[in-house]
N, C-alpha and C. Protein backbone atom coordinates (compact mmCIF):
# COMPACT_ATOMS: atom_id res chain seq x y z
N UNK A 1 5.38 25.62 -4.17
CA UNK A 1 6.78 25.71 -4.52
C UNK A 1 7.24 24.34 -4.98
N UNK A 2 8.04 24.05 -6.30
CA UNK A 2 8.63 23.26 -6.73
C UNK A 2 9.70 22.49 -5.81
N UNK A 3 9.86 20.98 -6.04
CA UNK A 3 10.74 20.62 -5.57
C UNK A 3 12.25 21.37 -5.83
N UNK A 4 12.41 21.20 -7.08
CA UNK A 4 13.91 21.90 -7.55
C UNK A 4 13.88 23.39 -7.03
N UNK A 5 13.10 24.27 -6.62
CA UNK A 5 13.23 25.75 -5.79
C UNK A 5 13.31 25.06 -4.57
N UNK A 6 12.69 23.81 -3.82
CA UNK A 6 13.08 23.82 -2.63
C UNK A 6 14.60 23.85 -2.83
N UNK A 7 15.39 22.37 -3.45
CA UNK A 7 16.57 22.09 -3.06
C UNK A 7 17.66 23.22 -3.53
N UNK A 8 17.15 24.31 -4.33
CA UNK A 8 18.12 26.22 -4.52
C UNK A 8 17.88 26.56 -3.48
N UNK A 9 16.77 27.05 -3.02
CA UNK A 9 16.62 27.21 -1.12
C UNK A 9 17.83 26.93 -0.43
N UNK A 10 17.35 25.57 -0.10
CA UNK A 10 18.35 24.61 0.85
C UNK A 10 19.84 24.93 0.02
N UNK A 11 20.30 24.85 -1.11
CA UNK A 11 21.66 25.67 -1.44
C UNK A 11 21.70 26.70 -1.02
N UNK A 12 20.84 27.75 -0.96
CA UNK A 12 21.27 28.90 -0.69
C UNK A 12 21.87 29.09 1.39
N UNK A 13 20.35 28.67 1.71
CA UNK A 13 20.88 28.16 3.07
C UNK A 13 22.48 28.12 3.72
N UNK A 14 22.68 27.15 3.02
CA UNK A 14 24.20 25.83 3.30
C UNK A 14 25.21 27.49 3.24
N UNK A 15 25.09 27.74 1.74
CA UNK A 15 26.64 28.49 1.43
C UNK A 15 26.30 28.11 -0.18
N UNK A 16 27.72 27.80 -0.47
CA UNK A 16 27.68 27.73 -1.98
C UNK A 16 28.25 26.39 -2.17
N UNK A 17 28.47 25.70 -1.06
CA UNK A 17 28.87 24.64 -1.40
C UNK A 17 27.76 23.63 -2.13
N UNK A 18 28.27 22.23 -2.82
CA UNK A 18 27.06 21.62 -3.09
C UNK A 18 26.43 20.71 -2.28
N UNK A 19 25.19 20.51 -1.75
CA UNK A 19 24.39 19.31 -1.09
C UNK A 19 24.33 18.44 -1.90
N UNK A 20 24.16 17.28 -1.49
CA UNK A 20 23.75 16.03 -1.95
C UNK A 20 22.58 16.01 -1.33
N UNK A 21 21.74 15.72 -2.53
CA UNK A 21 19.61 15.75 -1.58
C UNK A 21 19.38 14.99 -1.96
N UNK A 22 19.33 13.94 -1.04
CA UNK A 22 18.61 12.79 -1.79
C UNK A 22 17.14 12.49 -1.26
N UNK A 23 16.63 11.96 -2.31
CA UNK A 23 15.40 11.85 -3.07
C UNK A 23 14.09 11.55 -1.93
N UNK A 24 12.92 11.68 -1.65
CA UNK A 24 12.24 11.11 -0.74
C UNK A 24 11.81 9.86 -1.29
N UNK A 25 11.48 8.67 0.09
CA UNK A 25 11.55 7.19 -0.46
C UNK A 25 10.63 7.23 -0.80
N UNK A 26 9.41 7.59 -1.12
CA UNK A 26 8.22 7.20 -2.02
C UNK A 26 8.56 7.49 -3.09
N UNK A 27 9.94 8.27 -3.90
CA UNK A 27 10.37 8.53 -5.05
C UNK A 27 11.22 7.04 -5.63
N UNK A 28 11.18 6.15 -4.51
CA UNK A 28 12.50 5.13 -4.87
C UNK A 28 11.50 4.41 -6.08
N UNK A 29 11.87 3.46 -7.09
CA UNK A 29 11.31 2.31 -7.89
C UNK A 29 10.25 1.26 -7.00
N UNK A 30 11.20 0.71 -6.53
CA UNK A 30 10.75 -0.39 -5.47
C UNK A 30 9.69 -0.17 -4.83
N UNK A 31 9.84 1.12 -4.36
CA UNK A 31 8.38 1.95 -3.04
C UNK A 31 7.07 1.84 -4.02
N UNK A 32 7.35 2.55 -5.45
CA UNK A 32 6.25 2.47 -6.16
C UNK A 32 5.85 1.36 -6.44
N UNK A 33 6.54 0.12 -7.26
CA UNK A 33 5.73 -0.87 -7.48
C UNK A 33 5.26 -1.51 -6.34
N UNK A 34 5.64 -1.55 -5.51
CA UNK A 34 5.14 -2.27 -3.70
C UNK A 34 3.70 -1.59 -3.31
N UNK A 35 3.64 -0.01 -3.66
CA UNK A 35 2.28 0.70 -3.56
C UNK A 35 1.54 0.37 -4.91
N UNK A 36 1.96 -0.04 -6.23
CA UNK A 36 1.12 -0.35 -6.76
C UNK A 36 0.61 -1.73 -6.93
N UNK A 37 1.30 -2.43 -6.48
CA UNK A 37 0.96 -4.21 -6.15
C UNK A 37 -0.61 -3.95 -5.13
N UNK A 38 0.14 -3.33 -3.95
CA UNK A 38 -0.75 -3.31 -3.26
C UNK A 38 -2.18 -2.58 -3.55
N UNK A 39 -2.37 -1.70 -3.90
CA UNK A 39 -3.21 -0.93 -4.70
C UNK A 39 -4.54 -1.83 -5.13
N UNK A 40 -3.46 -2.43 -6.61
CA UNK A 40 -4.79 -3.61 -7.29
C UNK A 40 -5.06 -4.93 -6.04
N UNK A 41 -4.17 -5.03 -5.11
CA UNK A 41 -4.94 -6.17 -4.48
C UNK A 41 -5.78 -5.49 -3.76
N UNK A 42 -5.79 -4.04 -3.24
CA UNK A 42 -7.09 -3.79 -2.22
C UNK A 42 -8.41 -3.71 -3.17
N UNK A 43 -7.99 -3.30 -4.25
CA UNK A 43 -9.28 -2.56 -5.06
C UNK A 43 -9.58 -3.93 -5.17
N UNK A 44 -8.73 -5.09 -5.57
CA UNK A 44 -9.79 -6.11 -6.07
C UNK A 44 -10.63 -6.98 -4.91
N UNK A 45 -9.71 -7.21 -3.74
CA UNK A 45 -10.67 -7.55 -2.63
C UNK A 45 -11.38 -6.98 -2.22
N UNK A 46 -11.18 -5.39 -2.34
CA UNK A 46 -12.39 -4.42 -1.86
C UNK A 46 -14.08 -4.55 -2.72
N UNK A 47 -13.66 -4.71 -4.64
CA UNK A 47 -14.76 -5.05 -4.95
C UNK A 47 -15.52 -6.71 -4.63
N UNK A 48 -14.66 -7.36 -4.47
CA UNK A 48 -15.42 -8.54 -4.08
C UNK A 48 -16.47 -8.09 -2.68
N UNK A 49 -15.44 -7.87 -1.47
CA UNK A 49 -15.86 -7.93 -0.99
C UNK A 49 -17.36 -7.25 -0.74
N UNK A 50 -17.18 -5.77 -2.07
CA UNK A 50 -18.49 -5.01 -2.43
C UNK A 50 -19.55 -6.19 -2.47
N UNK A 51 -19.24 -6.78 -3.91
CA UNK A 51 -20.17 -7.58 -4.26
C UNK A 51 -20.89 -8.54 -3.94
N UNK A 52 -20.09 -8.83 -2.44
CA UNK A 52 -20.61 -10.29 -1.84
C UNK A 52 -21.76 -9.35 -0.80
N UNK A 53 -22.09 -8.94 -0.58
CA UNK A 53 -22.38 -7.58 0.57
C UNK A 53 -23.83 -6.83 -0.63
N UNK A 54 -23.67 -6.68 -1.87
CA UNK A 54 -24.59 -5.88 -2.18
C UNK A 54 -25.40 -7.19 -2.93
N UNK A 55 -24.44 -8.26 -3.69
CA UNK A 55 -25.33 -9.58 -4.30
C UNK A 55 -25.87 -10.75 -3.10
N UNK A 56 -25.20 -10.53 -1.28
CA UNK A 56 -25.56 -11.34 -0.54
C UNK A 56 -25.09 -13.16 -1.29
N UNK A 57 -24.38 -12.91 -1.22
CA UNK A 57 -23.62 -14.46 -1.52
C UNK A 57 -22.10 -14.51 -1.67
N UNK A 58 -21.26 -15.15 -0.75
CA UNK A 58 -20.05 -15.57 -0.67
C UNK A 58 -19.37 -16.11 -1.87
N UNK A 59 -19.84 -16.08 -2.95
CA UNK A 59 -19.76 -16.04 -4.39
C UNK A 59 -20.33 -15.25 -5.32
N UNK A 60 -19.84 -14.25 -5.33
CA UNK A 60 -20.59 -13.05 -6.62
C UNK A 60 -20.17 -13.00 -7.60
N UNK A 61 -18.82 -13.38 -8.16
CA UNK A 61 -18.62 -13.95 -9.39
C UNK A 61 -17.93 -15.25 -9.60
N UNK A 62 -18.21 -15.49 -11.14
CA UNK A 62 -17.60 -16.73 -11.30
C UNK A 62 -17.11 -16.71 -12.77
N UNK A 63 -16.45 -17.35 -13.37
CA UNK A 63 -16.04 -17.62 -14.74
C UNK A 63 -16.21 -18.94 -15.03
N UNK A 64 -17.39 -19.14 -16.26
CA UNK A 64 -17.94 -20.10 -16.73
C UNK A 64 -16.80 -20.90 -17.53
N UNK A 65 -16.55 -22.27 -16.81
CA UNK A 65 -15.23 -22.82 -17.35
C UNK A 65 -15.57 -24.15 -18.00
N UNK A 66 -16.15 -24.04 -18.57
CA UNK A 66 -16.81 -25.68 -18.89
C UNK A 66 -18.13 -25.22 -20.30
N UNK A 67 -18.28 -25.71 -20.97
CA UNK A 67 -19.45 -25.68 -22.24
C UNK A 67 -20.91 -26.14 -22.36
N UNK A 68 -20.78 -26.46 -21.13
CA UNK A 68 -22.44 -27.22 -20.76
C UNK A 68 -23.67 -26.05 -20.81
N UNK A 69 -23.31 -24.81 -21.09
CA UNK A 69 -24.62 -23.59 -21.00
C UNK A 69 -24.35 -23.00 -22.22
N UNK A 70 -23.60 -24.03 -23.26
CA UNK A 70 -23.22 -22.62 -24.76
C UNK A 70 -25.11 -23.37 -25.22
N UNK A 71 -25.47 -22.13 -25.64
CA UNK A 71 -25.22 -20.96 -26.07
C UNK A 71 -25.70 -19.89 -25.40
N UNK A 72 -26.00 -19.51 -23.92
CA UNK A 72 -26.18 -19.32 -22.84
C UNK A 72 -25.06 -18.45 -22.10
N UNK A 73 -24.73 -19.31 -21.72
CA UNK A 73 -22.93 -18.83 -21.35
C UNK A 73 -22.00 -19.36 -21.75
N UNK A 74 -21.09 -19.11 -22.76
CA UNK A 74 -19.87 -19.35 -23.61
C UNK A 74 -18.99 -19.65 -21.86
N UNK A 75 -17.51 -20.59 -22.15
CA UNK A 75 -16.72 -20.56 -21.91
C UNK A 75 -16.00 -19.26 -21.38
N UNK A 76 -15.85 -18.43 -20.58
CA UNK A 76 -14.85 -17.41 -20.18
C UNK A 76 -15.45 -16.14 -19.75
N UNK A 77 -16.88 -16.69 -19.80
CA UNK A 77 -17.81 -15.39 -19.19
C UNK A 77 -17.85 -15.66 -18.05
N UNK A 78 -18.03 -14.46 -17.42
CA UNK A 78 -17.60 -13.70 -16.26
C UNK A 78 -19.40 -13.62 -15.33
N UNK A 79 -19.80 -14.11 -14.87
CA UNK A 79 -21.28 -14.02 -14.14
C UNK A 79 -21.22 -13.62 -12.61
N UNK A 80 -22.49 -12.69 -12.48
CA UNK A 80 -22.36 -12.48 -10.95
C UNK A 80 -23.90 -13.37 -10.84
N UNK A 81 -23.40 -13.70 -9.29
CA UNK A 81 -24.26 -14.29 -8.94
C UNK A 81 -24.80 -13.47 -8.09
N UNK A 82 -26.41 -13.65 -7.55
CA UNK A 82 -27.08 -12.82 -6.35
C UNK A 82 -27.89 -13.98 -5.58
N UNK A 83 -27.60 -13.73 -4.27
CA UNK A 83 -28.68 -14.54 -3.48
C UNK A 83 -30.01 -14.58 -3.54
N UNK A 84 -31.18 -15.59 -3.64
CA UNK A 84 -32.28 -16.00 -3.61
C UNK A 84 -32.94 -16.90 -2.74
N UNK A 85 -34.00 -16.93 -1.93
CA UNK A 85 -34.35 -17.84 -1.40
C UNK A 85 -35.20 -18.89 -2.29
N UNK A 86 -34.22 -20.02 -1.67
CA UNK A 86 -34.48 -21.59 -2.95
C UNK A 86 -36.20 -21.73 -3.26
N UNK A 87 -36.94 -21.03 -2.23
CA UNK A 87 -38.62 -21.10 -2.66
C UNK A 87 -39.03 -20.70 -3.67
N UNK A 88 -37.88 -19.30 -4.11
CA UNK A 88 -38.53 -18.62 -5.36
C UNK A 88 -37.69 -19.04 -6.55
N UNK A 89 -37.45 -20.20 -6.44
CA UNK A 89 -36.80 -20.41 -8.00
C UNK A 89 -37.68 -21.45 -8.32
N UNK A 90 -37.43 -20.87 -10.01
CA UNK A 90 -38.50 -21.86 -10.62
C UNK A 90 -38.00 -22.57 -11.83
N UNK A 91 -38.42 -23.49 -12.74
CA UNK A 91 -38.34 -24.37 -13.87
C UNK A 91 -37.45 -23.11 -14.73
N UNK A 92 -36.52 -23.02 -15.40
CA UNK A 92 -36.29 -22.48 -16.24
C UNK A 92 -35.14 -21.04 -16.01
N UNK A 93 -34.61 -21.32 -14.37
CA UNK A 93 -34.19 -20.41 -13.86
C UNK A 93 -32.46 -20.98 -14.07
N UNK A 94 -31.49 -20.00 -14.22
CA UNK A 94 -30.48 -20.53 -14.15
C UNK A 94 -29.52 -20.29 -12.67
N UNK A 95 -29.34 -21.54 -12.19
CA UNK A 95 -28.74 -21.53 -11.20
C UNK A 95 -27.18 -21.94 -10.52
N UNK A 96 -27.23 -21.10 -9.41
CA UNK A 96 -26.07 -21.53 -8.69
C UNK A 96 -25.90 -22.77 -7.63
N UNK A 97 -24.96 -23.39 -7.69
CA UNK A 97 -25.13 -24.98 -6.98
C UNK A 97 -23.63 -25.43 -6.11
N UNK A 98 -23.98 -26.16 -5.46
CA UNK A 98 -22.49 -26.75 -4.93
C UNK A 98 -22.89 -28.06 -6.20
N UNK A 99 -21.91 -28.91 -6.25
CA UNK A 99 -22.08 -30.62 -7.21
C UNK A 99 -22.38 -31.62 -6.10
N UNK A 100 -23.39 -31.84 -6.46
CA UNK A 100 -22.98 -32.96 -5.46
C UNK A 100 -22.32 -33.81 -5.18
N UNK A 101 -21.71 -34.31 -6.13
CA UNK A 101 -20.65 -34.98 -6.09
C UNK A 101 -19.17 -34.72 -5.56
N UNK A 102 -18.98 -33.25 -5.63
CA UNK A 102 -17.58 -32.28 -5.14
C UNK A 102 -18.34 -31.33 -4.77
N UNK A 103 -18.88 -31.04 -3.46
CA UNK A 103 -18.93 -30.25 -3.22
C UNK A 103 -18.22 -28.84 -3.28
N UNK A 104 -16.84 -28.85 -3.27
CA UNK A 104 -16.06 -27.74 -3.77
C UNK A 104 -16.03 -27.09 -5.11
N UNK A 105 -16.62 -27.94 -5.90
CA UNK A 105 -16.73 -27.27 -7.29
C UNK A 105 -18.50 -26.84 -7.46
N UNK A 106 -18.13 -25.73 -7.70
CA UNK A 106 -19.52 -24.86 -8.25
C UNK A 106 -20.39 -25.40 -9.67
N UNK A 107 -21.59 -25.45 -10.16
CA UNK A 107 -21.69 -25.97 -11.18
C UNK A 107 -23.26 -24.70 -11.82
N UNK A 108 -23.27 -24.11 -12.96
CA UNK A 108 -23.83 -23.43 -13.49
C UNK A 108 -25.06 -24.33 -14.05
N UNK A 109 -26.18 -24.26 -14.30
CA UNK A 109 -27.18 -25.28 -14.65
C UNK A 109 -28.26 -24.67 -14.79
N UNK A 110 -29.43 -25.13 -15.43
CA UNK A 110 -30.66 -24.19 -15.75
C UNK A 110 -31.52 -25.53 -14.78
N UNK A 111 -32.54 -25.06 -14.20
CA UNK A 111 -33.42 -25.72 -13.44
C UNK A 111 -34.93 -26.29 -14.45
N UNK A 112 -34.46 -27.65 -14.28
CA UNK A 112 -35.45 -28.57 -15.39
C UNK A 112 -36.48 -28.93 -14.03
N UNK A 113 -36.47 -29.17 -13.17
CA UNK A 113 -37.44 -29.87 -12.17
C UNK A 113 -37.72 -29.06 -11.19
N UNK A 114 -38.75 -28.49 -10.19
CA UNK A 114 -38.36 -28.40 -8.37
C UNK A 114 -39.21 -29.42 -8.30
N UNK A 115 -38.81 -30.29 -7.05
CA UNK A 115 -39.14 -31.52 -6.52
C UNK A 115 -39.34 -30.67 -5.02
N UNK A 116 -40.75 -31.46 -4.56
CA UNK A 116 -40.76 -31.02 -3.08
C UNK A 116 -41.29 -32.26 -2.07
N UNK A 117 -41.08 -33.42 -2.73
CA UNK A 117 -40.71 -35.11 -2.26
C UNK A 117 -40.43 -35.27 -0.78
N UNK A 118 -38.97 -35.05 -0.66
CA UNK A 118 -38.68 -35.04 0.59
C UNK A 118 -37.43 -33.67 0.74
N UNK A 119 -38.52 -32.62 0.92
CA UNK A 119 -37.44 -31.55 1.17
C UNK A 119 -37.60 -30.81 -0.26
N UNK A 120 -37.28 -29.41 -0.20
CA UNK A 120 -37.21 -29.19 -1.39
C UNK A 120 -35.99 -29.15 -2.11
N UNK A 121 -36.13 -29.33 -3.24
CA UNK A 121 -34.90 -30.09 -3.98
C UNK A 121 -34.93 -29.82 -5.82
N UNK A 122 -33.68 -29.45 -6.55
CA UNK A 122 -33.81 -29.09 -8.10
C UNK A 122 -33.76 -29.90 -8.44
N UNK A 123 -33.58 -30.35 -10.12
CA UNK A 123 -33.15 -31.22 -11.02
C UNK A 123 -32.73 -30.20 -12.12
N UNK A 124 -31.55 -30.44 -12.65
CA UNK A 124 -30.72 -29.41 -13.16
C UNK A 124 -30.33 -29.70 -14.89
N UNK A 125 -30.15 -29.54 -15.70
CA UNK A 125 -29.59 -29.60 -16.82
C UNK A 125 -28.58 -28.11 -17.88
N UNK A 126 -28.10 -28.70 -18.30
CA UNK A 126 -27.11 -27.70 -18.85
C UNK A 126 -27.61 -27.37 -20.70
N UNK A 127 -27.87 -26.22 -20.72
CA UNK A 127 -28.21 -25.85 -22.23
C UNK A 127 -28.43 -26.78 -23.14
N UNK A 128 -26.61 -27.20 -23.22
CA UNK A 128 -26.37 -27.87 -23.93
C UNK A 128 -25.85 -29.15 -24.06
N UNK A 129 -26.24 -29.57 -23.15
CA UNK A 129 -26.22 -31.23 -22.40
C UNK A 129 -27.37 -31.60 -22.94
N UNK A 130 -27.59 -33.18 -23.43
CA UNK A 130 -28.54 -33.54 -23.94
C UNK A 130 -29.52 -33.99 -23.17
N UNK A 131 -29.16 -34.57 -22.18
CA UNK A 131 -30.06 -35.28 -20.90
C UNK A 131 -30.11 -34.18 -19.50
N UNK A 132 -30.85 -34.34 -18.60
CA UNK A 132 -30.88 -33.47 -17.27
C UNK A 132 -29.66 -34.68 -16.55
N UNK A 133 -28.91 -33.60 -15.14
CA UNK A 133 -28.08 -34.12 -14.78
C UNK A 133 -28.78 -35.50 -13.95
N UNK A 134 -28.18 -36.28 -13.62
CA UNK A 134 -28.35 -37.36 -12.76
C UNK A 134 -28.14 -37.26 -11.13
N UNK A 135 -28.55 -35.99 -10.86
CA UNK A 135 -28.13 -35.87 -9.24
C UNK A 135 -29.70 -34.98 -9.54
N UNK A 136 -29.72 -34.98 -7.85
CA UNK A 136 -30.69 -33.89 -7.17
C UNK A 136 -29.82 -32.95 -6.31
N UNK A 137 -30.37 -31.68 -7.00
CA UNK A 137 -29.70 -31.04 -5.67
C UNK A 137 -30.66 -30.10 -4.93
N UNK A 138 -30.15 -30.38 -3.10
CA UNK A 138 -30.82 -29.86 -1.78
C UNK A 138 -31.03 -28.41 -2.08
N UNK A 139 -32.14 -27.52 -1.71
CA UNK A 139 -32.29 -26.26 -1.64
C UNK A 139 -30.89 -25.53 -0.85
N UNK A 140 -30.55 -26.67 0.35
CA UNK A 140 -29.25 -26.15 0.83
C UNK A 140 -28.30 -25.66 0.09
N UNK A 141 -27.64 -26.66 -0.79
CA UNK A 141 -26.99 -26.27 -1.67
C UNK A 141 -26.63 -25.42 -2.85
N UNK A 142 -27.56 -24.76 -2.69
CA UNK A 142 -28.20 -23.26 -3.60
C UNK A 142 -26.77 -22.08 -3.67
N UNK A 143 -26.55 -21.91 -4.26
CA UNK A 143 -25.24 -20.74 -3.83
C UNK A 143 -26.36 -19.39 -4.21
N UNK A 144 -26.98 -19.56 -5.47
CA UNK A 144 -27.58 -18.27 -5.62
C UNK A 144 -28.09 -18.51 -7.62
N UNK A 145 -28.54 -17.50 -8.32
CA UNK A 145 -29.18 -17.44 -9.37
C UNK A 145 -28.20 -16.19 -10.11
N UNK A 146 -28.10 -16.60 -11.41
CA UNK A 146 -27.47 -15.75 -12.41
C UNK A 146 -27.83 -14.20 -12.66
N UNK A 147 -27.25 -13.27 -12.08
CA UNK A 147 -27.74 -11.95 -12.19
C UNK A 147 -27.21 -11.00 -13.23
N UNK A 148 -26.07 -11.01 -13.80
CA UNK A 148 -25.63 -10.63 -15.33
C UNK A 148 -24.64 -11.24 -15.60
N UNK A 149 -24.27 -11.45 -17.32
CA UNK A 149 -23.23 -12.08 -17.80
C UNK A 149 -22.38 -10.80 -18.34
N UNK A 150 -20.77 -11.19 -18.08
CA UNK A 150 -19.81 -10.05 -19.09
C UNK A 150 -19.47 -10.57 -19.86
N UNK A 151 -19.57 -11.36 -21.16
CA UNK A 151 -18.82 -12.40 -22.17
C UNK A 151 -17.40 -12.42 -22.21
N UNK A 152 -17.05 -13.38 -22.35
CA UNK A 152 -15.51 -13.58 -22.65
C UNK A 152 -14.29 -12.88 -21.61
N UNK A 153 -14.95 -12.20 -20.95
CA UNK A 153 -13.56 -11.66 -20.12
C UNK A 153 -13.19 -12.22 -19.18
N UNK A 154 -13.56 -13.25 -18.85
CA UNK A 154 -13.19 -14.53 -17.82
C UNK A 154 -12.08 -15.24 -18.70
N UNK A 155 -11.80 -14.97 -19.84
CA UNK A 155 -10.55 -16.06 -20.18
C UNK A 155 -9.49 -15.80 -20.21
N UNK A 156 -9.02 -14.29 -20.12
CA UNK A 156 -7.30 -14.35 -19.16
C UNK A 156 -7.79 -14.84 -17.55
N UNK A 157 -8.56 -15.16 -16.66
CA UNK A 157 -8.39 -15.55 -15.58
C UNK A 157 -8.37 -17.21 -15.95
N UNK A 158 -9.45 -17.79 -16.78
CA UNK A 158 -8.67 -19.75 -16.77
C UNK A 158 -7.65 -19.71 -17.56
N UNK A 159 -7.04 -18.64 -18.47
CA UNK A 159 -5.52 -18.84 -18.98
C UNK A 159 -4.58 -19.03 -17.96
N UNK A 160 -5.17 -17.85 -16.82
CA UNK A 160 -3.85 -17.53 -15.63
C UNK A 160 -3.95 -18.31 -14.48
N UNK A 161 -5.15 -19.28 -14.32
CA UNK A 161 -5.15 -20.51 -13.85
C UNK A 161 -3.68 -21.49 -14.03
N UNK A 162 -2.64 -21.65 -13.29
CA UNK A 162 -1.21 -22.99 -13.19
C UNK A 162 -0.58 -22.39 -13.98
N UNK A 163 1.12 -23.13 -14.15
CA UNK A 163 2.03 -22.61 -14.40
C UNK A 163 2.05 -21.60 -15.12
N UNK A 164 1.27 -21.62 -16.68
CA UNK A 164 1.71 -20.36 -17.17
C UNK A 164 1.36 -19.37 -16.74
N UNK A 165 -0.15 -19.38 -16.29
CA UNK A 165 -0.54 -18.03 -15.74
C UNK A 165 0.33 -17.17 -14.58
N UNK A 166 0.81 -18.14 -14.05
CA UNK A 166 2.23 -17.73 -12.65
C UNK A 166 3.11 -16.98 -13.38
N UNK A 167 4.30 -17.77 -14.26
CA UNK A 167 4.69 -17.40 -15.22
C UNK A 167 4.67 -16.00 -15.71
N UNK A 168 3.57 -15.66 -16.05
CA UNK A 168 2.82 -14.29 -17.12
C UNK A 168 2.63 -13.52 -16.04
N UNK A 169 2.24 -13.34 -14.37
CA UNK A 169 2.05 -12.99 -13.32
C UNK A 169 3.46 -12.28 -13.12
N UNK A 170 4.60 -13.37 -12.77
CA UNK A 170 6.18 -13.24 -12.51
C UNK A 170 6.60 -11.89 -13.56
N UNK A 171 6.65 -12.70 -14.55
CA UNK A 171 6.89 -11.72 -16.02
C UNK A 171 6.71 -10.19 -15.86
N UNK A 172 4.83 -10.45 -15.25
CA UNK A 172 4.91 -8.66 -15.68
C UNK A 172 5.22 -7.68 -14.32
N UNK A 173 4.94 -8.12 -13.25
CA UNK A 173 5.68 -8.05 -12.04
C UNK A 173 7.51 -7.21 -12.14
N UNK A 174 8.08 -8.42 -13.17
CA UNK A 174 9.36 -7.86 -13.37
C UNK A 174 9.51 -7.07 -14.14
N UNK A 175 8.55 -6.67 -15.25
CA UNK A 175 8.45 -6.05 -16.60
C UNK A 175 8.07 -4.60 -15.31
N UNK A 176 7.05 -4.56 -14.56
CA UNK A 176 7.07 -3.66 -13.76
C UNK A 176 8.25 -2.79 -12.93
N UNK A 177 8.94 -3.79 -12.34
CA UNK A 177 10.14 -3.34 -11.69
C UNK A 177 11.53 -2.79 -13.08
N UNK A 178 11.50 -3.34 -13.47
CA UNK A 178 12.44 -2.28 -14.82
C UNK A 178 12.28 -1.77 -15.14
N UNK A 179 10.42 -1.18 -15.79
CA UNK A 179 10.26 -0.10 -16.35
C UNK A 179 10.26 0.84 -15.41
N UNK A 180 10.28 0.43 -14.09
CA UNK A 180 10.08 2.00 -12.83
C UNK A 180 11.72 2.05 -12.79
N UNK A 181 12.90 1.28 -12.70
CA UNK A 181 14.04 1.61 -12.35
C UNK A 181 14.50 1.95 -13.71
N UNK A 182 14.28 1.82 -14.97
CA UNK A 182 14.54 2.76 -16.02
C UNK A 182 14.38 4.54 -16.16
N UNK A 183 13.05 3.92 -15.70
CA UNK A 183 12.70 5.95 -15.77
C UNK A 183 13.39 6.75 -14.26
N UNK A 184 13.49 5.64 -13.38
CA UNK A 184 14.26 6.56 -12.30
C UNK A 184 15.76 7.03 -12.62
N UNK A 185 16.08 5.76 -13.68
CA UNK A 185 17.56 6.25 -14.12
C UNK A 185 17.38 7.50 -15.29
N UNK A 186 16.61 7.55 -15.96
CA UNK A 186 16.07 8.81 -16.85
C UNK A 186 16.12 9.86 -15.85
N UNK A 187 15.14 9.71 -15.00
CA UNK A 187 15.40 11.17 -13.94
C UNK A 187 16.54 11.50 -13.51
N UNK A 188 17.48 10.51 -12.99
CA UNK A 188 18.70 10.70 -12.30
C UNK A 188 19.34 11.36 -13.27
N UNK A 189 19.57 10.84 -14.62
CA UNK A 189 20.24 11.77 -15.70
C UNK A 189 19.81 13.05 -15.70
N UNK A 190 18.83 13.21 -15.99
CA UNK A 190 17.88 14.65 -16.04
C UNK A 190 18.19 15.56 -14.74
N UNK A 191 18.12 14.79 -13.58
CA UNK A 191 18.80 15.67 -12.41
C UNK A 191 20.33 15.70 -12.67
N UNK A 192 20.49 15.38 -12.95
CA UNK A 192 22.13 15.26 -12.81
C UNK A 192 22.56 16.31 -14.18
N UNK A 193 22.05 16.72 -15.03
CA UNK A 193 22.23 17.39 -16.50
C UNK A 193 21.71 18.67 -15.99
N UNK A 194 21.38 18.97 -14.83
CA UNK A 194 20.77 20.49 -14.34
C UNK A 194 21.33 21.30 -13.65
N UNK A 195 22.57 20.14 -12.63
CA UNK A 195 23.24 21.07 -11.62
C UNK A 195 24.62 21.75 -12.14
C-alpha cells in the first residue's frame, strides 16, 4: 500500500476533517545527506580497511606524487601495494619504503642493489632519476612491493590535498544540501497541489 492510500486511510479514520501528516524523518533533506555523508565514509574505510587485510600491509594504496618513476608511474597514479617478505625481493623489483631521511614520507623506487653487508638492506633508484638514491634502506623499512597501477586517477586526490581541495569538499557538501532541500520543496508543492 502506497503512502498517499495510507494518509486517505488515516482521513477516512479521523472524519472528514483535514490531518496534517507530517512526513517521516528519514524523508527530511538533512537526514538524507547525513546518511549519505556517512555512507561514502563507511564504504571508503570499509575498502581500505578490505585492502589492508587481503594486500597485508597498513598501506594498500598510494598516489604517486612526485616524477621520479615516469615512465613507470606517471604522477597521479593510484598503486596498491601488497606485502612481501624483504628476502624475496630482488634487483629490478619496484618497491615500497619508509625515506630514510623522513621516515613519514613513503617513497616509490625500483631496487638497483640487495646488499647483505650488515643486515639485509636495498639500494634504490627512481626510473627516471639519473643516479641511484644515496641512502640504504633496512629490510625493516620495507612497506611492501607494487601490485597494480590505476593511471591518473590519483589526481583529484593531490588536487584535494590543502585549501582548495577543502574548499571543493565544502562546495559540494553544500551543493548537496540544496539540491536535497530543493526537491523536498518540489515535493511539498506536489503534495500540497493534491489535497
Amino acid at each position: 500500500m502506497g503512502e498517499e492510500a495510507c494518509y486517505r486511510i488515516w482521513g477516512i479514520l479521523v472524519g472528514s476533517k483535514k490531518v496534517e501528516v507530517r512526513r517521516p524523518f528519514y524523508r527530511h533533506p538533512v537526514v538524507r545527506v547525513v546518511v549519505i555523508l556517512v555512507l561514502l565514509v563507511g564504504v571508503s574505510y570499509g575498502l581500505v580497511g578490505g585492502l589492508r587485510i587481503v594486500l597485508g600491509t597498513e598501506t594498500p594504496l598510494m598516489v604517486v606524487s612526485s616524477g621520479s618513476m615516469i615512465p613507470t608511474l606517471n604522477v597521479g597514479d593510484i598503486i596498491l601495494v601488497r606485502s612481501i617478505n624483504p628476502n624475496n625481493i630482488t634487483v629490478g623489483t619496484i618497491m615500497i619504503f619508509h625515506d630514510p631521511q623522513n621516515y613519514d614520507l613513503l617513497i616509490v623506487h625500483r631496487v638497483a642493489e640487495v646488499n647483505h653487508y650488515s643486515g639485509l638492506n636495498f639500494f634504490t633508484k627512481g626510473d627516471n632519476n639519473p643516479l641511484r638514491d644515496e641512502w640504504r634502506v633496512p629490510a625493516s623499512d620495507v612497506i611492501g612491493v607494487l601490485a597494480y597501477t590505476v593511471p591518473y586517477v590519483g589526481l583529484v586526490s593531490l588536487e584535494l590535498n590543502g585549501g582548495v581541495g577543502l574548499t571543493l569538499i565544502i562546495a559540494l557538501i553544500a551543493a548537496l544540501i540544496i539540491l536535497e532541500y530543493r526537491g523536498s520543496s518540489k515535493d511539498k508543492m506536489r503534495e500540497g497541489g493534491k489535497r
